[in-house]
C-alpha atoms as a PDB file:
ATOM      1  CA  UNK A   1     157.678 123.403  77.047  1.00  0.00           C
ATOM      2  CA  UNK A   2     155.164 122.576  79.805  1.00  0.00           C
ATOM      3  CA  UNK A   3     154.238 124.705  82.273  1.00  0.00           C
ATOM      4  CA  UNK A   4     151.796 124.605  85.162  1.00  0.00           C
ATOM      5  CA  UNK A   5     151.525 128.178  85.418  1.00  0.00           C
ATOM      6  CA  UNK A   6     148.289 129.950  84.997  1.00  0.00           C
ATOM      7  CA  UNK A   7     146.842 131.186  81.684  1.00  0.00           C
ATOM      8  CA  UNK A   8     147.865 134.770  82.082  1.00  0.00           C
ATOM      9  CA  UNK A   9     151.508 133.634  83.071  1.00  0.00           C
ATOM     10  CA  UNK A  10     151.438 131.009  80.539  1.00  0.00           C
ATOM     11  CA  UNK A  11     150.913 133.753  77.833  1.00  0.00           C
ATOM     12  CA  UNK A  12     153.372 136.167  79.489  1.00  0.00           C
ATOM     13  CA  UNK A  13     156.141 133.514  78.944  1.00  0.00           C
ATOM     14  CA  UNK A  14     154.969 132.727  75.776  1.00  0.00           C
ATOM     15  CA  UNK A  15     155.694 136.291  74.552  1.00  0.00           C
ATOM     16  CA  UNK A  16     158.991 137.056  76.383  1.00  0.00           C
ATOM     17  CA  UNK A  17     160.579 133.696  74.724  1.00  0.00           C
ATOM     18  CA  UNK A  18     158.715 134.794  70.938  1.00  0.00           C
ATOM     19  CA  UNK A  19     160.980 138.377  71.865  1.00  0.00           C
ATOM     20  CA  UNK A  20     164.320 136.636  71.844  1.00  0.00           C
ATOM     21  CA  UNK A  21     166.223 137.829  68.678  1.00  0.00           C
ATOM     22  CA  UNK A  22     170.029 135.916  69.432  1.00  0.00           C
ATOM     23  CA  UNK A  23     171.215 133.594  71.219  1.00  0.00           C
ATOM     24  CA  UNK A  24     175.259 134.070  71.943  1.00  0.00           C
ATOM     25  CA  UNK A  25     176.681 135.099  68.747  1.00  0.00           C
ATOM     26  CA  UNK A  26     173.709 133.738  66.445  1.00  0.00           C
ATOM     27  CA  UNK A  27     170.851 135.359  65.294  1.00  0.00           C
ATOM     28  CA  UNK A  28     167.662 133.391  66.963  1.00  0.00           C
ATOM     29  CA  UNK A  29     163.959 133.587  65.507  1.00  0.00           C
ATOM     30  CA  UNK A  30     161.338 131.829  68.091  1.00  0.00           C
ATOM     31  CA  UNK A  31     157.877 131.445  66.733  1.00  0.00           C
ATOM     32  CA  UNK A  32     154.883 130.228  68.920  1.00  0.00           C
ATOM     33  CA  UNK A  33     153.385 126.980  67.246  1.00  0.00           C
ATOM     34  CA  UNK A  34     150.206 126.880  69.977  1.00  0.00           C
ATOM     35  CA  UNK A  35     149.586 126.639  73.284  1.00  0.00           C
ATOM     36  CA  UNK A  36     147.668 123.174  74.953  1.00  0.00           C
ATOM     37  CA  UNK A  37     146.195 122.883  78.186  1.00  0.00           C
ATOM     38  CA  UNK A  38     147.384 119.062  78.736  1.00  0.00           C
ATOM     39  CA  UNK A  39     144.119 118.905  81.121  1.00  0.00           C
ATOM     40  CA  UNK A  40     141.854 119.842  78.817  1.00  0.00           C
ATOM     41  CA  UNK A  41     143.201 117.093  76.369  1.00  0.00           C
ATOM     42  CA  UNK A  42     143.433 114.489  79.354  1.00  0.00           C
ATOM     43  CA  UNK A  43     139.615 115.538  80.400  1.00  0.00           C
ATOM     44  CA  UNK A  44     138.215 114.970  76.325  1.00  0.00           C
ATOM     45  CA  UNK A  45     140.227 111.174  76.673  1.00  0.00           C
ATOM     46  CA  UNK A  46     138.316 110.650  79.877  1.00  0.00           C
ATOM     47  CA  UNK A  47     134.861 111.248  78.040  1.00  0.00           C
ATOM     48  CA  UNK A  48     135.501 109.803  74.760  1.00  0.00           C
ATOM     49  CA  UNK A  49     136.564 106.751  77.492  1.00  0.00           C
ATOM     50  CA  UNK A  50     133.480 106.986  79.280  1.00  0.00           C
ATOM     51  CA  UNK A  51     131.329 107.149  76.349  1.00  0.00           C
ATOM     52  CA  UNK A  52     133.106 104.006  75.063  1.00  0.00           C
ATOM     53  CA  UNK A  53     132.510 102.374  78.697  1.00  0.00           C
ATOM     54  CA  UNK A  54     128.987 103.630  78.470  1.00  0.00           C
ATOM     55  CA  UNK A  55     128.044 102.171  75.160  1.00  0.00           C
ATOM     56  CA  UNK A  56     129.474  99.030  76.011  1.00  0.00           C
ATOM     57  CA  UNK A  57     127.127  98.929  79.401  1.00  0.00           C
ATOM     58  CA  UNK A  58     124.494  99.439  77.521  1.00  0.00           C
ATOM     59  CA  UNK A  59     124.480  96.692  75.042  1.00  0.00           C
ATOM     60  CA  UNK A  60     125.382  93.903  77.099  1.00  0.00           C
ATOM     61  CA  UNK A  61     122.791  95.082  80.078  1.00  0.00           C
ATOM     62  CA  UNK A  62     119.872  96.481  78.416  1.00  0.00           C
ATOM     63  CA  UNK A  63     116.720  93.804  78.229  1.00  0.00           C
ATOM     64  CA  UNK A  64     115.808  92.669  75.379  1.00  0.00           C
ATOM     65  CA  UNK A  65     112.158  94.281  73.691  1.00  0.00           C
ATOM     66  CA  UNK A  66     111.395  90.460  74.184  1.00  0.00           C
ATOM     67  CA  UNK A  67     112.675  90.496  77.589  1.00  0.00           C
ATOM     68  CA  UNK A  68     110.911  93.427  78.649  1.00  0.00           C
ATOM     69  CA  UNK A  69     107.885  92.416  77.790  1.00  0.00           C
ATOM     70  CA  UNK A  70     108.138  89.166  79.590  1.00  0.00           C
ATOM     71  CA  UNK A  71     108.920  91.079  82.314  1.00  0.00           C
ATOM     72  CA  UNK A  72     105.276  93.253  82.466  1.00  0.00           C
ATOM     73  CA  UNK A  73     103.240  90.076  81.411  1.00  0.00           C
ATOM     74  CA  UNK A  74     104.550  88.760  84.273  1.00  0.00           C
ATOM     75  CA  UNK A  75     103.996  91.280  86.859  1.00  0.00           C
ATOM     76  CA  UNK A  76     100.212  91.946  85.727  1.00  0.00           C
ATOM     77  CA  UNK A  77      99.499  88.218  86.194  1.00  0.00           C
ATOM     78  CA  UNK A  78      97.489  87.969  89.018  1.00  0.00           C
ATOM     79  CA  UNK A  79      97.443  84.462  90.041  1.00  0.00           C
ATOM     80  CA  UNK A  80      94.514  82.238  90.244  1.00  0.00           C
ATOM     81  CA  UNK A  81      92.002  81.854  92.653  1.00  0.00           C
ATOM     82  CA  UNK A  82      92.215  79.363  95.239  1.00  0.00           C
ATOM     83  CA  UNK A  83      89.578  77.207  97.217  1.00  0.00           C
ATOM     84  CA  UNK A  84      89.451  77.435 100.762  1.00  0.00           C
ATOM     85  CA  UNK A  85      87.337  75.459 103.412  1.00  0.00           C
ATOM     86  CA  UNK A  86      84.849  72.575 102.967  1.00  0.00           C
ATOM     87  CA  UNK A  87      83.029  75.631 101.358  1.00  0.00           C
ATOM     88  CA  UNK A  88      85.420  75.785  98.486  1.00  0.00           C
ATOM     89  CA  UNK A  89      85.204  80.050  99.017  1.00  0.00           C
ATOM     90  CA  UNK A  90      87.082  81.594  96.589  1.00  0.00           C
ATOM     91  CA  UNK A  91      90.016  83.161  98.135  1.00  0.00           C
ATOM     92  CA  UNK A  92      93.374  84.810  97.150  1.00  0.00           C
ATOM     93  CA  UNK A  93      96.338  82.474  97.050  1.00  0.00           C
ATOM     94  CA  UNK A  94      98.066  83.934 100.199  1.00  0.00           C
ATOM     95  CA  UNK A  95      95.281  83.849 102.351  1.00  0.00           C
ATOM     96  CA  UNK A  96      96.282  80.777 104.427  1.00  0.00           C
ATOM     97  CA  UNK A  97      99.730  82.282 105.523  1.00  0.00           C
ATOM     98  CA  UNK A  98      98.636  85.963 105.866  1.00  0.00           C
ATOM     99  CA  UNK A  99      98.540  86.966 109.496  1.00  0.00           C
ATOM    100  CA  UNK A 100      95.490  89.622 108.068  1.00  0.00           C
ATOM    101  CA  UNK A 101      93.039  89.121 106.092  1.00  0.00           C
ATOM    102  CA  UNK A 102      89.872  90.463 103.724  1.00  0.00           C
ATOM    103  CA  UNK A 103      86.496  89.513 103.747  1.00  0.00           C
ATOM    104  CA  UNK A 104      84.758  90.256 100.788  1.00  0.00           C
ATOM    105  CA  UNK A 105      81.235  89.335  99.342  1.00  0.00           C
ATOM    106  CA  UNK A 106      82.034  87.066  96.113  1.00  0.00           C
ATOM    107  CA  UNK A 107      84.327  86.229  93.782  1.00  0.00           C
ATOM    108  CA  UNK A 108      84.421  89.359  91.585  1.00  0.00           C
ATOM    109  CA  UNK A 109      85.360  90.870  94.692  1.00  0.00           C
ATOM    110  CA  UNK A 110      88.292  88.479  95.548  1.00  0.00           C
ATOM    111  CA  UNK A 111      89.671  89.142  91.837  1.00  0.00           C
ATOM    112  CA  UNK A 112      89.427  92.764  91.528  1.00  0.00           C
ATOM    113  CA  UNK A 113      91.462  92.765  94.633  1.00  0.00           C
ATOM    114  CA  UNK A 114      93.755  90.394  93.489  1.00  0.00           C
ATOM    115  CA  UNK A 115      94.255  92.951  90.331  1.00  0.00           C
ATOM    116  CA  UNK A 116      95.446  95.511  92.934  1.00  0.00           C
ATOM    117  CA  UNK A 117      97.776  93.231  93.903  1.00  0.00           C
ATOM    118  CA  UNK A 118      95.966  92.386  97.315  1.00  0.00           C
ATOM    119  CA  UNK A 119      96.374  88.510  97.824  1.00  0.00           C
ATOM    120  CA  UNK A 120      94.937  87.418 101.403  1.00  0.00           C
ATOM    121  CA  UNK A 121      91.160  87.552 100.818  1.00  0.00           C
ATOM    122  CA  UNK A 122      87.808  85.611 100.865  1.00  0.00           C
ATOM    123  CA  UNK A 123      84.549  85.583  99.816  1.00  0.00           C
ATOM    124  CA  UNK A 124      81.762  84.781 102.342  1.00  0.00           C
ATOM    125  CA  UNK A 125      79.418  83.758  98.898  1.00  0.00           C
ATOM    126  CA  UNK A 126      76.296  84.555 100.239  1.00  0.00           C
ATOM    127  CA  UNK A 127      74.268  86.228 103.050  1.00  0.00           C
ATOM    128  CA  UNK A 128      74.534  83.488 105.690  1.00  0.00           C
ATOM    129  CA  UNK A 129      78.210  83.350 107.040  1.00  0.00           C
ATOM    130  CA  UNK A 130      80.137  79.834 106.632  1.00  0.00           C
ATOM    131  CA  UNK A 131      81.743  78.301 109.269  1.00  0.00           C
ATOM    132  CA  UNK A 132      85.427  78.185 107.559  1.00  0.00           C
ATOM    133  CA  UNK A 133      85.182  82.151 108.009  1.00  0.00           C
ATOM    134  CA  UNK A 134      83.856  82.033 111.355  1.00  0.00           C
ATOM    135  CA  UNK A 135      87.076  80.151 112.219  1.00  0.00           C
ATOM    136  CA  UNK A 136      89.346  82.621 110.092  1.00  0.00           C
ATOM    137  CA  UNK A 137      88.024  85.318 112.056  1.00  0.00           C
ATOM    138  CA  UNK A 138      89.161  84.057 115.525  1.00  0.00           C
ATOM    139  CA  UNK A 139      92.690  83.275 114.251  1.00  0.00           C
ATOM    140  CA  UNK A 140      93.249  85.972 112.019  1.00  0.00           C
ATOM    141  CA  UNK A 141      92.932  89.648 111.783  1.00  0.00           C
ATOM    142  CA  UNK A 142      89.914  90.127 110.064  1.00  0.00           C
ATOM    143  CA  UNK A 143      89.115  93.225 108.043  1.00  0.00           C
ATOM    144  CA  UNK A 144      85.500  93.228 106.241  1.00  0.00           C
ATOM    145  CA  UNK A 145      85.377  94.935 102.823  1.00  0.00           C
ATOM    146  CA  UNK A 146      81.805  95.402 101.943  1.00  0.00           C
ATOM    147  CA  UNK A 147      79.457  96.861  98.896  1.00  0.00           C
ATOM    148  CA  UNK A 148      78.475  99.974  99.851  1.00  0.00           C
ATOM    149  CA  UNK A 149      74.693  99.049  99.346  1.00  0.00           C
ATOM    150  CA  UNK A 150      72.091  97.699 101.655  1.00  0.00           C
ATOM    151  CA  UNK A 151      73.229  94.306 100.823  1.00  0.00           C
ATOM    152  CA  UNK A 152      76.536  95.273 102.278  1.00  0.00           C
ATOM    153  CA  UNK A 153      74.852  96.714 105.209  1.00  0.00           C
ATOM    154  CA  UNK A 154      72.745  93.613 105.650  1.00  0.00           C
ATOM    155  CA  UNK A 155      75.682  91.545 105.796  1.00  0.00           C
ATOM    156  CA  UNK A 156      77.453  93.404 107.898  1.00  0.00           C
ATOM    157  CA  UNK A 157      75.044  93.375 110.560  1.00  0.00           C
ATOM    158  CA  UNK A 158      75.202  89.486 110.267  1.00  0.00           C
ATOM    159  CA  UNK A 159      79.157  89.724 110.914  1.00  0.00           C
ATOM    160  CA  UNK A 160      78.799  91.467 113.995  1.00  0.00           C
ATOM    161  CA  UNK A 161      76.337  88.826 115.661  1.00  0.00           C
ATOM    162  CA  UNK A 162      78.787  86.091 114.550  1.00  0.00           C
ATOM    163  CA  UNK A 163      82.053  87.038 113.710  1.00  0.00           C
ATOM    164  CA  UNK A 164      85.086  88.054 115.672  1.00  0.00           C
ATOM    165  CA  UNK A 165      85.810  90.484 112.849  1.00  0.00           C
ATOM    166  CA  UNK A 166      88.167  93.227 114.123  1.00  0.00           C
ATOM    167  CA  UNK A 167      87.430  96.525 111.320  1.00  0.00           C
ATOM    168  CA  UNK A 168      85.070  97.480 108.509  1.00  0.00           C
ATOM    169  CA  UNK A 169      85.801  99.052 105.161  1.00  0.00           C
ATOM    170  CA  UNK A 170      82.847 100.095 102.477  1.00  0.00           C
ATOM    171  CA  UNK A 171      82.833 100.858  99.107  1.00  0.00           C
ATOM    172  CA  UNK A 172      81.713 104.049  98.200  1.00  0.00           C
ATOM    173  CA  UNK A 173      77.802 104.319  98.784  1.00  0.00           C
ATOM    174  CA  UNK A 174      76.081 102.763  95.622  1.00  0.00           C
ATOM    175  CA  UNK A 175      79.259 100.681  94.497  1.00  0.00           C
ATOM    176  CA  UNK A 176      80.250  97.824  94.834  1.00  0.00           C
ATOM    177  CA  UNK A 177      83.919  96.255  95.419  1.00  0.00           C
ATOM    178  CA  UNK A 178      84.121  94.327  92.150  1.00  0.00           C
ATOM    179  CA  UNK A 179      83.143  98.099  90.228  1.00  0.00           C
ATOM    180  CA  UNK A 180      85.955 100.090  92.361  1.00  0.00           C
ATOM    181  CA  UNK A 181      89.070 100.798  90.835  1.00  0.00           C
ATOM    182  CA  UNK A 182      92.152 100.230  92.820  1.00  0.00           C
ATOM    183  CA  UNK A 183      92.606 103.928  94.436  1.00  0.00           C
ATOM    184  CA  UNK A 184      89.004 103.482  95.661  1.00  0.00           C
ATOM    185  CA  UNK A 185      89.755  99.915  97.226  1.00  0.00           C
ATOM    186  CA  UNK A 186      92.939 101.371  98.888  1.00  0.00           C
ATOM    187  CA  UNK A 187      91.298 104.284 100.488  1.00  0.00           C
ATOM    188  CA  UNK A 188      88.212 102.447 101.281  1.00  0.00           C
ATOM    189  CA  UNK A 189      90.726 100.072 103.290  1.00  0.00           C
ATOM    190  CA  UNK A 190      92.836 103.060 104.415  1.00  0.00           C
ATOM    191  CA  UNK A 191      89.211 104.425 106.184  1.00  0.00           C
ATOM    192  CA  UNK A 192      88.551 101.289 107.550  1.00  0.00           C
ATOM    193  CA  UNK A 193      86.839 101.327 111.277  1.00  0.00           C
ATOM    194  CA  UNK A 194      87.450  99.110 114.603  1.00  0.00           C
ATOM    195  CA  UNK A 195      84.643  96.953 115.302  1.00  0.00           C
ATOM    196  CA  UNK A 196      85.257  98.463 118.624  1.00  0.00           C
ATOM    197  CA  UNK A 197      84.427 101.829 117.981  1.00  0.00           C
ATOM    198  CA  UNK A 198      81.091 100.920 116.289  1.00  0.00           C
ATOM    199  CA  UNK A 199      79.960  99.118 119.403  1.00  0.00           C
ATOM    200  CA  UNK A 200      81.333 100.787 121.773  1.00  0.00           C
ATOM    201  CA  UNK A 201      78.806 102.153 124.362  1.00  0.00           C
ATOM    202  CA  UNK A 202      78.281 105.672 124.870  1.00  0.00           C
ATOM    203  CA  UNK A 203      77.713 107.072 127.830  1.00  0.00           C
ATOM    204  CA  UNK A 204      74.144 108.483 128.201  1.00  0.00           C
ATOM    205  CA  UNK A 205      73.815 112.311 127.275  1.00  0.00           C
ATOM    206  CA  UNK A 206      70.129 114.298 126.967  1.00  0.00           C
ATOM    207  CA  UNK A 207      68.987 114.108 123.491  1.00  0.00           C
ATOM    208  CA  UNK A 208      69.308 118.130 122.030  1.00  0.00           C
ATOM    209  CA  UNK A 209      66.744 119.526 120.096  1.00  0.00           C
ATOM    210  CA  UNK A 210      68.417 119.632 116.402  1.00  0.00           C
ATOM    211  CA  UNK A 211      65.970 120.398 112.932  1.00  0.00           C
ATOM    212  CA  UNK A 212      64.030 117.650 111.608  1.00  0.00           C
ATOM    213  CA  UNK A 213      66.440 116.831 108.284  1.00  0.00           C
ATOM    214  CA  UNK A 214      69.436 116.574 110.537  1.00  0.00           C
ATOM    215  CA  UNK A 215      67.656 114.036 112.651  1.00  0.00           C
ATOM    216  CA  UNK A 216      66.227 111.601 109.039  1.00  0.00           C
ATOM    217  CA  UNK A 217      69.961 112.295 107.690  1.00  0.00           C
ATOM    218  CA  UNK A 218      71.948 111.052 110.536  1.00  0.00           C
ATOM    219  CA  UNK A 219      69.315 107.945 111.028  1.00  0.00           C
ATOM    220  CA  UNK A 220      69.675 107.348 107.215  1.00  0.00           C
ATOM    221  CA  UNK A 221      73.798 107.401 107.608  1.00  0.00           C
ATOM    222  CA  UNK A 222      73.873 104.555 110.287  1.00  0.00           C
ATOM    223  CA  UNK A 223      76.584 102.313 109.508  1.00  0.00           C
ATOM    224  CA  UNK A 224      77.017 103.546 106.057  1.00  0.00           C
ATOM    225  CA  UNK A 225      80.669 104.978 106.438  1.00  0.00           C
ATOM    226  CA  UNK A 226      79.542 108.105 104.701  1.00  0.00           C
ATOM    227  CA  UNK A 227      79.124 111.988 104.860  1.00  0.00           C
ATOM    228  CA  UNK A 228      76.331 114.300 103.959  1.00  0.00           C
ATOM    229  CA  UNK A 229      76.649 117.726 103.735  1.00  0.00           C
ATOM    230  CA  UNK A 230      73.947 120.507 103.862  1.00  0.00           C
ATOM    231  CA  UNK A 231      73.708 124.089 103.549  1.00  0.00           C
ATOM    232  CA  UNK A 232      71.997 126.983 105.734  1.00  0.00           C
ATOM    233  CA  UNK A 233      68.683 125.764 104.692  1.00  0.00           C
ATOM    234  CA  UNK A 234      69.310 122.042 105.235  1.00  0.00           C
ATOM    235  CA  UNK A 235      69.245 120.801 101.918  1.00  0.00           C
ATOM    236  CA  UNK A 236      71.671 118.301 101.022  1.00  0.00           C
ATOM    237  CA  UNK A 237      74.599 119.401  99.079  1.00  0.00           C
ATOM    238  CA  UNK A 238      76.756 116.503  98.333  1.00  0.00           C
ATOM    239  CA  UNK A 239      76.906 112.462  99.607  1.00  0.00           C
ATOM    240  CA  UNK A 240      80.521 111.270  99.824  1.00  0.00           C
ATOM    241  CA  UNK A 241      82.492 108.237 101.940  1.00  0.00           C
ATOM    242  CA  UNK A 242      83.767 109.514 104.817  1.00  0.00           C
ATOM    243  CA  UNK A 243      87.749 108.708 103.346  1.00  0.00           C
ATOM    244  CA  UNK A 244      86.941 111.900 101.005  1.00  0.00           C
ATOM    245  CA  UNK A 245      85.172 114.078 103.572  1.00  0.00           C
ATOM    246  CA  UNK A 246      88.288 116.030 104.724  1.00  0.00           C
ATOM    247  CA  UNK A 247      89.977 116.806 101.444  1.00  0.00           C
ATOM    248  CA  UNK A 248      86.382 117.909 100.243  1.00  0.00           C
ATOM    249  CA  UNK A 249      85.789 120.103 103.446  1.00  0.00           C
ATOM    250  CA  UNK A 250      88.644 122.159 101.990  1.00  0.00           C
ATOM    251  CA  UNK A 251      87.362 122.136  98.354  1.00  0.00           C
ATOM    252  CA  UNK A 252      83.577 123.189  99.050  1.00  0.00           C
ATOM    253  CA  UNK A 253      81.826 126.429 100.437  1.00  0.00           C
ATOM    254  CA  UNK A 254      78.291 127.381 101.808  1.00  0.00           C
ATOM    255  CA  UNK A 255      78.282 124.500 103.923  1.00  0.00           C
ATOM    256  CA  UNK A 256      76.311 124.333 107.180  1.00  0.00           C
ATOM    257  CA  UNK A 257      75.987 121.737 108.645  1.00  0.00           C
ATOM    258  CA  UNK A 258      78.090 118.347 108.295  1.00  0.00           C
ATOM    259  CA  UNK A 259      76.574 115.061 109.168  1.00  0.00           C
ATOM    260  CA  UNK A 260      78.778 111.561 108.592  1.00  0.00           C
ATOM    261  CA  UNK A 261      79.074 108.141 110.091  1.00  0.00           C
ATOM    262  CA  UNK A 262      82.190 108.393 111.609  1.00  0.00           C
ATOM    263  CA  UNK A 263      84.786 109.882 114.350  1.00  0.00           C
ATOM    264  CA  UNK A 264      85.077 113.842 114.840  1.00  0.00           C
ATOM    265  CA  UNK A 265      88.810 114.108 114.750  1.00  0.00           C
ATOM    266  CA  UNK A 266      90.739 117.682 115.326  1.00  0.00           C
ATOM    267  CA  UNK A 267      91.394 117.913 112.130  1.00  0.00           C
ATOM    268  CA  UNK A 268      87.458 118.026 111.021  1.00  0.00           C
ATOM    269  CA  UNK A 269      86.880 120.446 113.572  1.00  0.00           C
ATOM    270  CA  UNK A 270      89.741 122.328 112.476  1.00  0.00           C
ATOM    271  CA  UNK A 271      88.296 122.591 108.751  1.00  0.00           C
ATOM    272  CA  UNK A 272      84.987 123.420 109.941  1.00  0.00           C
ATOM    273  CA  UNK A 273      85.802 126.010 111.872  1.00  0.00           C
ATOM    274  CA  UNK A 274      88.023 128.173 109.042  1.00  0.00           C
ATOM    275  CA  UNK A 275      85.143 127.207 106.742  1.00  0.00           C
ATOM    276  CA  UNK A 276      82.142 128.995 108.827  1.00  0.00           C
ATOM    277  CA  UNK A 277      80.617 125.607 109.004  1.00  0.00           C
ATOM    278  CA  UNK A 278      78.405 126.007 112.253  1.00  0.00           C
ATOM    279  CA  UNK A 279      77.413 122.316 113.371  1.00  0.00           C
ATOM    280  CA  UNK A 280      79.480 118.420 113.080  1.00  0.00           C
ATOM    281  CA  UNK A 281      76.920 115.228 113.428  1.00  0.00           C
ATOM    282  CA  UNK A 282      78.931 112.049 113.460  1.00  0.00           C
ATOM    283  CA  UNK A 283      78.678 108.687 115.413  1.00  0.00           C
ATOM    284  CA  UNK A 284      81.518 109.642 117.913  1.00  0.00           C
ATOM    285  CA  UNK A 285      83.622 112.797 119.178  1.00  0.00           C
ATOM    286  CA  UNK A 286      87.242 111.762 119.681  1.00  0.00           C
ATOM    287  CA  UNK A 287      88.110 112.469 123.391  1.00  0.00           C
ATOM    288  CA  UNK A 288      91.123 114.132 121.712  1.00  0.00           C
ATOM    289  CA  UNK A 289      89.559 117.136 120.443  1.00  0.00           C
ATOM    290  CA  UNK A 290      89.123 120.145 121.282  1.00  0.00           C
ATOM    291  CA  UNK A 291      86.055 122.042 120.714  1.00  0.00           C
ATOM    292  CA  UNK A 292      85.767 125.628 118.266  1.00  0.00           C
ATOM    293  CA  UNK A 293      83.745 128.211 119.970  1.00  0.00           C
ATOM    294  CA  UNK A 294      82.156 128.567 116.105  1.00  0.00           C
ATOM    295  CA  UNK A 295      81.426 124.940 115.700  1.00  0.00           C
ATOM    296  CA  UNK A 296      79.028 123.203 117.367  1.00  0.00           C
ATOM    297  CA  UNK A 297      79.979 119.128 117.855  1.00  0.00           C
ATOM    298  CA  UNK A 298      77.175 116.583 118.258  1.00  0.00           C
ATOM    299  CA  UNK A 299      77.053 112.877 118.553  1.00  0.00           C
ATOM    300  CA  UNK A 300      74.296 110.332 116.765  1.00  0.00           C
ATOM    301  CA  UNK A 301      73.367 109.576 120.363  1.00  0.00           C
ATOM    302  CA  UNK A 302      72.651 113.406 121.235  1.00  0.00           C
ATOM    303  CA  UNK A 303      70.251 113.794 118.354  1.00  0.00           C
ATOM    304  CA  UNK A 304      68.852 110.094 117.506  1.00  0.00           C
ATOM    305  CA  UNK A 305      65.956 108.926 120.184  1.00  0.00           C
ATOM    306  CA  UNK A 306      67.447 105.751 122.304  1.00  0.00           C
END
């Protein structure tokens, strides 16, 4: 007897009908067999269904252990590396068709890359720069990605005279590109700095009487792409690329002064200032910012002699 009452109504019915003693002349006897809710037995087809449908999926689109396999072999091959030039520099296989490109050292460099999946690159193979990246430079985007040594400063002042590279990357000081792991590369890339900035003239401020160490650390930091910190008696704390200095600012304490080879942005100042830090070195201010009445910002050119 279907019904598409609710429970309670269900059962009321249920009873009234088991009550019934005659019907007409005749004795009647009605016994309740059981009750069914006809959607709970259509909902337990649907899932036995869809566990069949499921099952079935499964089977006939899951890869194969071989196939899976395949699959990761293939995606951690990194290609070989190419020629490029009358040089023969080693280079990554897509550097000819990349609108960007990376100018490393040497070859290690051009394959650790290439393990980070970064394909448009090329090695300059020595200290004197070849001609086949001179040309690369005024038709491409051109980022250099250099040791973060003096060898990687002495080449970079070589790319400046001669170069039309357009930003500069470093590995972190002491490294070099072929040692970095990927997240180091990335970041190292992410911090990277226009050529523009780094010779871009300032315009001529007195030179401020600053300590001693502040003046031999912000000489020694010169195109280094890095941060020294010191504390209330000058002493150096901690040397770190600039790419880390922020998320460090937050992490350290008794810090006095902060010198680095880099731009002052809002956010630095920011930092500084809930940290009690009481002075900023760098090689530029950003016109952006505005200044903390607890944190005193300086430029390289205010404290370095001309």
């Amino acid at each position: 007897m279907p019904t598409s009452l609710d429970r309670v109504s269900t059962a009321l019915i249920a009873a009234s009908i088991e009550s019934i003693n005659r019907v007409g002349p005749c004795a009647a006897k009605v016994v309740l067999d059981r009750v069914e809710d006809v959607r709970e037995a259509r909902r337990k087809l649907i899932i036995d269904r869809a566990k069949e449908i499921l099952h079935k999926w499964n089977i006939e689109s899951m890869p194969s252990v071989d196939e899976v396999y395949k699959q990761i072999s293939d995606t951690m091959k990194i290609g070989r590396v190419e020629k490029y030039g009358p040089e023969e520099l080693p280079a990554g296989p897509e550097l000819e068709n990349a609108k960007e490109i990376i100018i490393v050292e040497g070859r290690a460099d051009v394959i650790n890359l290439m393990r980070c999946g970064i394909m448009n690159t090329v090695a300059l193979e020595g200290a004197k720069v070849p001609e086949s990246i001179k040309k690369l430079t005024r038709e491409k985007e051109a980022t250099a990605l250099l040791d973060g040594d003096r060898g990687g400063d002495l080449i970079l002042k070589e790319l400046l005279q001669v170069t039309n590279i357009r930003y500069v990357s470093r590995a972190p000081r002491g490294k070099e590109i072929e040692e970095c792991n990927c997240k180091e590369i990335y970041e190292a890339l992410a911090a990277r700095v226009p050529v523009s900035e780094l010779l871009k003239p300032k315009k001529e401020r007195p030179k401020l009487e600053v300590p001693e160490e502040i003046v031999k650390t912000a000489k020694e930091l010169q195109g280094t792409l890095e941060a020294v910190l010191l504390n209330e008696k000058l002493e150096q704390i901690e040397r770190l690329p600039v790419s880390q200095l922020a998320e460090r600012l937050q992490q350290v304490a008794n810090v006095d002064t902060v010198v680095f080879d880099g731009i002052i942005t809002q956010r630095i100042v920011d930092m500084a200032s809930e940290k009690n830090i009481k002075r900023i070195v760098a090689s530029r201010l950003s016109e952006a910012v505005k200044p903390a009445l607890n944190v005193e910002l300086l430029t390289f050119k205010d404290v370095l002699p001309g």
